[in-house]
C-alpha atoms as a PDB file:
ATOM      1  CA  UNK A   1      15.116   8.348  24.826  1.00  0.00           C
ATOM      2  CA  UNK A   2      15.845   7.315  21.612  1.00  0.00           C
ATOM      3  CA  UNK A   3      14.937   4.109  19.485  1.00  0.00           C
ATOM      4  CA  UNK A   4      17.307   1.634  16.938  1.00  0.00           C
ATOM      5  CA  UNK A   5      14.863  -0.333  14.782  1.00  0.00           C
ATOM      6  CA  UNK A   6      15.073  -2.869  12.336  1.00  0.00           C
ATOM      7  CA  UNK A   7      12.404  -5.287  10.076  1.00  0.00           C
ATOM      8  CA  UNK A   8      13.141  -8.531  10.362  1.00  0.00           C
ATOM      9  CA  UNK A   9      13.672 -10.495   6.969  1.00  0.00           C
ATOM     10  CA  UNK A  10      13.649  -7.085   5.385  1.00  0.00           C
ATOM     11  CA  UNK A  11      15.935  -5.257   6.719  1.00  0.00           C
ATOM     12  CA  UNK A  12      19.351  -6.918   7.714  1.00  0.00           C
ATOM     13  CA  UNK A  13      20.659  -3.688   9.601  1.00  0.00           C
ATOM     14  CA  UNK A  14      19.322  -1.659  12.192  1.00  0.00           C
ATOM     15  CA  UNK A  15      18.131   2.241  11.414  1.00  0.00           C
ATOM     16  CA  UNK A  16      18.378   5.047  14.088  1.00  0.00           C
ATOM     17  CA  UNK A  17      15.078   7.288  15.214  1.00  0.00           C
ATOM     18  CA  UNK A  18      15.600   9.617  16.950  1.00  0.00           C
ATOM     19  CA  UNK A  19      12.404  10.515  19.587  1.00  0.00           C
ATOM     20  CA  UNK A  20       9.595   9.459  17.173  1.00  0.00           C
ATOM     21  CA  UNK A  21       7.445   7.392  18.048  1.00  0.00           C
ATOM     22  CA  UNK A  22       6.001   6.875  14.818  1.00  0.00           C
ATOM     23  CA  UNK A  23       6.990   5.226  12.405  1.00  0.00           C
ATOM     24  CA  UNK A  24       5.877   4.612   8.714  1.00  0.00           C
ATOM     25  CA  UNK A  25       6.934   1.626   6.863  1.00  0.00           C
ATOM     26  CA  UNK A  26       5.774   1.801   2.611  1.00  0.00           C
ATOM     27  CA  UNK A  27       5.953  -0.360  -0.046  1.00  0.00           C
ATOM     28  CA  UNK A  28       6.865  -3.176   2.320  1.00  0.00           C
ATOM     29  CA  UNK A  29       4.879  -6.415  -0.344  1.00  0.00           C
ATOM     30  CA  UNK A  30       2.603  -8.726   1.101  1.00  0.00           C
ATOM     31  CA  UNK A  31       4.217 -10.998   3.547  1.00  0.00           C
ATOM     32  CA  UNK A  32       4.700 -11.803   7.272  1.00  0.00           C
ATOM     33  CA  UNK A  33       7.382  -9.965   9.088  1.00  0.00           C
ATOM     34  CA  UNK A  34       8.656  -9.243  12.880  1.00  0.00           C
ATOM     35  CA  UNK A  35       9.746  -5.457  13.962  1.00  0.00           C
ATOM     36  CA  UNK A  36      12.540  -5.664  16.159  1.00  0.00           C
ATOM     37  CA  UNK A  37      13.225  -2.077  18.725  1.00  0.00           C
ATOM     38  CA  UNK A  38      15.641  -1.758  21.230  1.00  0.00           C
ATOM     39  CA  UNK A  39      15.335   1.802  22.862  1.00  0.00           C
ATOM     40  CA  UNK A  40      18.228   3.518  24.220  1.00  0.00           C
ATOM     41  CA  UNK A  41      18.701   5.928  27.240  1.00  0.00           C
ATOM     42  CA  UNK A  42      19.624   9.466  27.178  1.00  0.00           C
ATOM     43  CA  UNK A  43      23.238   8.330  27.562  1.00  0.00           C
ATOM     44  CA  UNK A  44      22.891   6.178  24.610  1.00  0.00           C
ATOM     45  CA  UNK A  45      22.932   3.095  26.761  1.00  0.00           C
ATOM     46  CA  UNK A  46      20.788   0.291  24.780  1.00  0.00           C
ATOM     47  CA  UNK A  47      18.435  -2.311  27.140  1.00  0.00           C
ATOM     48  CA  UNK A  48      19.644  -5.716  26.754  1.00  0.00           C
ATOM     49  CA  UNK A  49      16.093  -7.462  25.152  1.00  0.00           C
ATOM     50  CA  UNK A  50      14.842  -6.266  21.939  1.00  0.00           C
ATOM     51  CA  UNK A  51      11.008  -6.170  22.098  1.00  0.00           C
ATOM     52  CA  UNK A  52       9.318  -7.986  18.939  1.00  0.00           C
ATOM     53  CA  UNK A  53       6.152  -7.447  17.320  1.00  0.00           C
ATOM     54  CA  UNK A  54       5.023  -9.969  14.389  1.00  0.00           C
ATOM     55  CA  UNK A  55       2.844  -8.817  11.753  1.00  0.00           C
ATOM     56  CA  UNK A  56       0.851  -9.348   8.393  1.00  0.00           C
ATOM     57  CA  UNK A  57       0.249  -7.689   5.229  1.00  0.00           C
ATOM     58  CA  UNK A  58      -2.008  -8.077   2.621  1.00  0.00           C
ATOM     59  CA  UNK A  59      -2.107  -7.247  -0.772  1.00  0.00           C
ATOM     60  CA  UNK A  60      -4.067  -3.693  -1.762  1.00  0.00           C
ATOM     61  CA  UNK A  61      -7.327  -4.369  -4.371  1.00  0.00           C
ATOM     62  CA  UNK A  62      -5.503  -2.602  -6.641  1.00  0.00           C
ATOM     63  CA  UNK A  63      -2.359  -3.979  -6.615  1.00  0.00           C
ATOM     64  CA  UNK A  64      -3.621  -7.634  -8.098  1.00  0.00           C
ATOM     65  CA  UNK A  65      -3.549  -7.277 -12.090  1.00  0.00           C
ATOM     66  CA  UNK A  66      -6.815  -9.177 -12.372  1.00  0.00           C
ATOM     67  CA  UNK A  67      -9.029  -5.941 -10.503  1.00  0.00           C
ATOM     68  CA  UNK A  68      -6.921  -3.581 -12.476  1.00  0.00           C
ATOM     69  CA  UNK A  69      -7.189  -5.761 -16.015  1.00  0.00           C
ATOM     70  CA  UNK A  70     -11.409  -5.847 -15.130  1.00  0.00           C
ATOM     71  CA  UNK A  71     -11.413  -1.803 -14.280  1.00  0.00           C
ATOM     72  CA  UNK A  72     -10.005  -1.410 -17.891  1.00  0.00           C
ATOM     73  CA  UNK A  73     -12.317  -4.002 -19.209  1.00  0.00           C
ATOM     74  CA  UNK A  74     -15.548  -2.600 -17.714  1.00  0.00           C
ATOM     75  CA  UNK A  75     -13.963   1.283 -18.859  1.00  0.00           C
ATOM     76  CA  UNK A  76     -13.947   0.151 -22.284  1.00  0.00           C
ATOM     77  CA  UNK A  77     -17.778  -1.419 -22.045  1.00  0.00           C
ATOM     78  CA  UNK A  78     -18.648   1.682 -20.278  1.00  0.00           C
ATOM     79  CA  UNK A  79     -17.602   3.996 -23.184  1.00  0.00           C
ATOM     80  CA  UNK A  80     -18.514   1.526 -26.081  1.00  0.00           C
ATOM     81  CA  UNK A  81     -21.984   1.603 -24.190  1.00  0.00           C
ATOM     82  CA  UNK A  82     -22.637   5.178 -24.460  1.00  0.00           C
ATOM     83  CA  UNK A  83     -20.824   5.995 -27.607  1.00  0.00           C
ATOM     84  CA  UNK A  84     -24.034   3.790 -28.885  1.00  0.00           C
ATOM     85  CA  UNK A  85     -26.284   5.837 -26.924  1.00  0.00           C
ATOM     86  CA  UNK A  86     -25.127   9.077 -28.406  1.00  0.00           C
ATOM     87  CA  UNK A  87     -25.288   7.699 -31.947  1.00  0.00           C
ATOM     88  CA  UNK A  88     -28.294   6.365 -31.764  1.00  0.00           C
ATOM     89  CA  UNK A  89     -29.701   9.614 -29.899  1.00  0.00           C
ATOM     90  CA  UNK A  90     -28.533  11.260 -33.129  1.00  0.00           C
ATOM     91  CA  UNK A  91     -30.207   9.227 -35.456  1.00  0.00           C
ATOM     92  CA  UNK A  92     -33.501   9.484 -33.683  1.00  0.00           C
ATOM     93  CA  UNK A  93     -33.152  13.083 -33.666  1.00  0.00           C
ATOM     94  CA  UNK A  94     -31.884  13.317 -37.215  1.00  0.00           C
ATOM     95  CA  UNK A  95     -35.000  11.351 -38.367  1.00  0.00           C
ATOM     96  CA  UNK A  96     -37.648  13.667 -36.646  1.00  0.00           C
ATOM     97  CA  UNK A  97     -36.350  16.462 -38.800  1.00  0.00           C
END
């Protein structure tokens, strides 16, 4: 058996697979969609009805530039922060010389 596929609103033809039944879909963006299959005999003979599945995705945490501007952000802090430590550490260690 063998499977023609195609993602509605995404894709505008159909792609062959041949006997997987898996099937990975990446960088689709966030958006509703419908997956369309038909599935073919071993003579190649398609069914009439196309089964349809509708689904959702979402947008990754680190794909929004806000959570990726704040990661920078609190980076920076992070190192300014103990940057001071050190120096500091250094003075107090310098002075009880």
């Amino acid at each position: 058996m063998t499977f023609r596929y195609r993602l509605l609103d995404f894709d505008s033809h159909g792609n062959e697979a041949a006997t997987d039944a898996l099937l990975l879909l990446t960088n689709l963006p966030p958006g509703k969609y419908r997956f369309e299959v038909l599935a073919a005999n071993d003579d190649g003979v398609l069914e009439c009805d196309a089964r349809c599945l509708a689904f959702t995705t979402v947008a990754g945490l680190l794909s929004d530039e806000l959570v990726i501007a704040l990661c920078i952000v609190t980076l920076l802090l992070a190192t300014i922060l103990l940057v001071r430590l050190r120096v500091r550490s250094a003075a107090n260690g310098f002075g009880a010389l």
